[in-house]
C-alpha atoms as a PDB file:
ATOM      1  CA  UNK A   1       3.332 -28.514 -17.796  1.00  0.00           C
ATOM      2  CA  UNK A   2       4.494 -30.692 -20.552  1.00  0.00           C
ATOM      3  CA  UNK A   3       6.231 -33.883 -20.078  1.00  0.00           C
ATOM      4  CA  UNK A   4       9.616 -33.652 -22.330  1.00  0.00           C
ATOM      5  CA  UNK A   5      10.169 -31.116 -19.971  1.00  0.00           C
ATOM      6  CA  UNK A   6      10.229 -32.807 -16.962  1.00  0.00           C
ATOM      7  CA  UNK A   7      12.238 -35.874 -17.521  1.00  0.00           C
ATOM      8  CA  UNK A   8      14.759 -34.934 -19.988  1.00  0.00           C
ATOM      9  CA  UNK A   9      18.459 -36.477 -20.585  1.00  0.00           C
ATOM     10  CA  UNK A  10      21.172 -33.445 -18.959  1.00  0.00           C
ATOM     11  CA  UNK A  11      18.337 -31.473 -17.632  1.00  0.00           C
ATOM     12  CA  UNK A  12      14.843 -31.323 -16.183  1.00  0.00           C
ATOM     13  CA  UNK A  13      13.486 -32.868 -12.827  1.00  0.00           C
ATOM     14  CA  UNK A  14      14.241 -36.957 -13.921  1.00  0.00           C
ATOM     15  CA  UNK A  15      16.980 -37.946 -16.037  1.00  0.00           C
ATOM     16  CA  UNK A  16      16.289 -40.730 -18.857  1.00  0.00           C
ATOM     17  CA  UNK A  17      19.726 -40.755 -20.128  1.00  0.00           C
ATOM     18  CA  UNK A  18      20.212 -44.623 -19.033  1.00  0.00           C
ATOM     19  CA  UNK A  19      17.205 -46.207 -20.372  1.00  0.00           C
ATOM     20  CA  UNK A  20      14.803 -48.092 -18.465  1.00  0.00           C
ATOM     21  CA  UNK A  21      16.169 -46.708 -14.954  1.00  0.00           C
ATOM     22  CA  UNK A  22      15.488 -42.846 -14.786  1.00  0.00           C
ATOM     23  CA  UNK A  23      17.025 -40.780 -12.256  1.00  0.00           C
ATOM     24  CA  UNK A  24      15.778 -38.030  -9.584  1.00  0.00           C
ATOM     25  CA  UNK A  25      17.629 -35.144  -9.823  1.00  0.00           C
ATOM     26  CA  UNK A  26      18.112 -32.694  -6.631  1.00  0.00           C
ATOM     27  CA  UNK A  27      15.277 -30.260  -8.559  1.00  0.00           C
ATOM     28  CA  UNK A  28      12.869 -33.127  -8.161  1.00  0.00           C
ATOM     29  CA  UNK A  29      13.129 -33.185  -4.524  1.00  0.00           C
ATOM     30  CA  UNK A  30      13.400 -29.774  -4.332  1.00  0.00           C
ATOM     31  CA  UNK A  31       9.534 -29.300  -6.105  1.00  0.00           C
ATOM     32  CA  UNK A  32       8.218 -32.694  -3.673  1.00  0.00           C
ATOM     33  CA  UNK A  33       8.653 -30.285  -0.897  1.00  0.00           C
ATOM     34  CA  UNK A  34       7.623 -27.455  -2.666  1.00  0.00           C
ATOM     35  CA  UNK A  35       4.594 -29.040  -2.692  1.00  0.00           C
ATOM     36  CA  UNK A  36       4.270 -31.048   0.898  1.00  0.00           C
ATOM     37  CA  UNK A  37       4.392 -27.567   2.270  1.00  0.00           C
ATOM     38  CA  UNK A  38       3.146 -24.827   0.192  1.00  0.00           C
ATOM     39  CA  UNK A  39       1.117 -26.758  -2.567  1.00  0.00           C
ATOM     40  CA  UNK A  40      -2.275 -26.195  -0.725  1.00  0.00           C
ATOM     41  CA  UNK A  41      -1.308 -22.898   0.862  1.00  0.00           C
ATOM     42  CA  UNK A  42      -2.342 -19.407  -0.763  1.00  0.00           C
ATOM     43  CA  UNK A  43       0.158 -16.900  -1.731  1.00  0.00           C
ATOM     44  CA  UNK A  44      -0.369 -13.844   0.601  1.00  0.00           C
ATOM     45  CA  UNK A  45       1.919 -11.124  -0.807  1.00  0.00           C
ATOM     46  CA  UNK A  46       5.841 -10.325  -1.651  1.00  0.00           C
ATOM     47  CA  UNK A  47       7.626  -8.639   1.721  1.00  0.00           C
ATOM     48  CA  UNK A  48       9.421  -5.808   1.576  1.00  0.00           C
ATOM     49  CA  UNK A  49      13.056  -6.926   1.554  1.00  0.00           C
ATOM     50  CA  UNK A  50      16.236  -5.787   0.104  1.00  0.00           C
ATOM     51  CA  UNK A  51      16.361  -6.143  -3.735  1.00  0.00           C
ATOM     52  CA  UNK A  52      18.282  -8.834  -3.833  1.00  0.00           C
ATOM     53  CA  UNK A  53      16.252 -10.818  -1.134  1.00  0.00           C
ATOM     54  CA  UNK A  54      13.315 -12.604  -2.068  1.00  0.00           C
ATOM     55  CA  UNK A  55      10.615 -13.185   0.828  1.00  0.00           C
ATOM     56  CA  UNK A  56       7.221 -14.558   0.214  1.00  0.00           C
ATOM     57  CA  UNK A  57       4.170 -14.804   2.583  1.00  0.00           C
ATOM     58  CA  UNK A  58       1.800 -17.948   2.066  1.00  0.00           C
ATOM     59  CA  UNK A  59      -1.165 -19.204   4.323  1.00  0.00           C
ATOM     60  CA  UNK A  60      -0.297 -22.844   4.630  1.00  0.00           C
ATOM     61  CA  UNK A  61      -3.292 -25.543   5.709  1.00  0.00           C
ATOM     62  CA  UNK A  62      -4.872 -24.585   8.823  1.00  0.00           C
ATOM     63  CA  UNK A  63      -4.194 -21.653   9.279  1.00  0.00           C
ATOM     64  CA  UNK A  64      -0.263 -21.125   9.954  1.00  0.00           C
ATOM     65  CA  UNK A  65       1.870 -19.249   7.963  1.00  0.00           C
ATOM     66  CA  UNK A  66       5.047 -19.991   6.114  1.00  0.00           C
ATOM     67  CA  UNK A  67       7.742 -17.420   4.731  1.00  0.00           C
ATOM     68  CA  UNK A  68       9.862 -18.702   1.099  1.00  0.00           C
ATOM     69  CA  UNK A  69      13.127 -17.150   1.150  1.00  0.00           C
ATOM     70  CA  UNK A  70      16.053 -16.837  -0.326  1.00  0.00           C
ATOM     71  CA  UNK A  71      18.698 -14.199  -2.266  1.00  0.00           C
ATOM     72  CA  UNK A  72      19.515 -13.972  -6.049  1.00  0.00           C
ATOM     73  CA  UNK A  73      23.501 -14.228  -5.907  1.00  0.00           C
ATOM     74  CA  UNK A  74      25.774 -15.364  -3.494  1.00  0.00           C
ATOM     75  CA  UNK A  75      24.914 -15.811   0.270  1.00  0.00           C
ATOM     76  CA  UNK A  76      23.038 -13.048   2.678  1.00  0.00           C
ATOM     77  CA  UNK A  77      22.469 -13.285   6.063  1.00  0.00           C
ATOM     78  CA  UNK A  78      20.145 -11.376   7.650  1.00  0.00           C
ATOM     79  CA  UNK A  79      17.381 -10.735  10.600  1.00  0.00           C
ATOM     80  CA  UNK A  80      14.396 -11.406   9.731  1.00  0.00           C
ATOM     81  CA  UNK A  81      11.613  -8.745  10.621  1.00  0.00           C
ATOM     82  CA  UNK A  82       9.414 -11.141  11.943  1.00  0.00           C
ATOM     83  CA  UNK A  83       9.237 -14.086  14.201  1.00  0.00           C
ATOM     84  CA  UNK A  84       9.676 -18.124  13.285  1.00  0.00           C
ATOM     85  CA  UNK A  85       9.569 -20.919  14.765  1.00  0.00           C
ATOM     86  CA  UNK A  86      12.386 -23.168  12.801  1.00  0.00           C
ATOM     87  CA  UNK A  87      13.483 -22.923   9.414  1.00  0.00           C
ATOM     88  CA  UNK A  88      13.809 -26.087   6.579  1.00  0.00           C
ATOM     89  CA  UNK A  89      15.883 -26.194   3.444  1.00  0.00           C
ATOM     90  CA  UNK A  90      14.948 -26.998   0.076  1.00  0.00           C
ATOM     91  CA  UNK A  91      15.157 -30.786   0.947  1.00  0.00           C
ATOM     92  CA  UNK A  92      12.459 -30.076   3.734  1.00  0.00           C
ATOM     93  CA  UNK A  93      15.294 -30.563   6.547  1.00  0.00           C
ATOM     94  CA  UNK A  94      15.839 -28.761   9.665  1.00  0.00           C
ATOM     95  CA  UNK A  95      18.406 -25.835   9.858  1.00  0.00           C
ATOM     96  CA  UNK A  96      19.761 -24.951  12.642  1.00  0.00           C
ATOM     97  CA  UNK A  97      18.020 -21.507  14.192  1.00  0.00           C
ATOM     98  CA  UNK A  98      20.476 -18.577  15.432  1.00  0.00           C
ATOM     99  CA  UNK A  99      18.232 -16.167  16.788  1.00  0.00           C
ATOM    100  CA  UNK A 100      16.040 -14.953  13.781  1.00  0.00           C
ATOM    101  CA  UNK A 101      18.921 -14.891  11.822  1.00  0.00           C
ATOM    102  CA  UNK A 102      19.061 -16.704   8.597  1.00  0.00           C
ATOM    103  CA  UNK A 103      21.790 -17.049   5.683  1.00  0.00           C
ATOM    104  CA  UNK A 104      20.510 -17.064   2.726  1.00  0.00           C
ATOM    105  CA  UNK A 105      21.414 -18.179  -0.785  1.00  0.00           C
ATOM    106  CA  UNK A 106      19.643 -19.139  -4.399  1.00  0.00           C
ATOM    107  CA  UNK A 107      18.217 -22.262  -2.877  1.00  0.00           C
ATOM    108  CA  UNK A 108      14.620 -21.780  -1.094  1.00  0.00           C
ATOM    109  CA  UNK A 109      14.594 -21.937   2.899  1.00  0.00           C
ATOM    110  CA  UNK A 110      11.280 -22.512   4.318  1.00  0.00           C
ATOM    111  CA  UNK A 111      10.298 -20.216   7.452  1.00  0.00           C
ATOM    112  CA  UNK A 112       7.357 -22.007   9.670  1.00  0.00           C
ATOM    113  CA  UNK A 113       5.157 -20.499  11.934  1.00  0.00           C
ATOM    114  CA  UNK A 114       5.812 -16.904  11.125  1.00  0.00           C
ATOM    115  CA  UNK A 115       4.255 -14.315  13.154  1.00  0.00           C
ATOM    116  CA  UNK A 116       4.429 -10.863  11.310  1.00  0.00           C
END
């Protein structure tokens, strides 16, 4: 990781375009969860899901696991083929559950306690 690429004026996850008072963009937020939930956590494998559905298995801290999706273009909704417990957006907060089903777009939901 180099540093002109994370804070970066237009771009990147700060913003130093007004000098001495940088700015969080939504991508910096984004990665702080990122990391509060999967940073510690081993990647277990890629499920099988259609192609333009991306669903990733990880082993979070002690012991649970935790499902990354989300779908290239557009929005999908879909059943998942396993069970949750609740479901958290890129900004780590709550979505509402609708029985296993989940819409999905290019911005990472979080799937907790997933039994497969």
């Amino acid at each position: 990781v180099y540093w002109w690429r994370l804070v970066a004026r237009g771009f990147g996850l700060v913003d130093d375009s007004e000098p001495g008072r940088w700015r969080e963009r939504p991508a910096y937020h984004a990665l702080k969860v990122f990391m509060e939930l999967l940073g510690s956590g081993t990647f277990i494998r890629r499920m099988q899901s259609p192609d333009n559905v991306g669903l990733y298995l990880f082993g979070a801290p002690g012991g649970a696991q935790m499902v990354l999706a989300y779908c290239l273009s557009g929005t999908t909704r879909m059943n998942m083929p396993f069970a949750f417990s609740r479901q958290l957006n890129s900004f780590g907060e709550e979505v509402a559950k609708q029985a296993g089903e989940v819409t999905l777009s290019g911005s990472p939901l979080y799937l907790v306690d997933v039994r497969v």
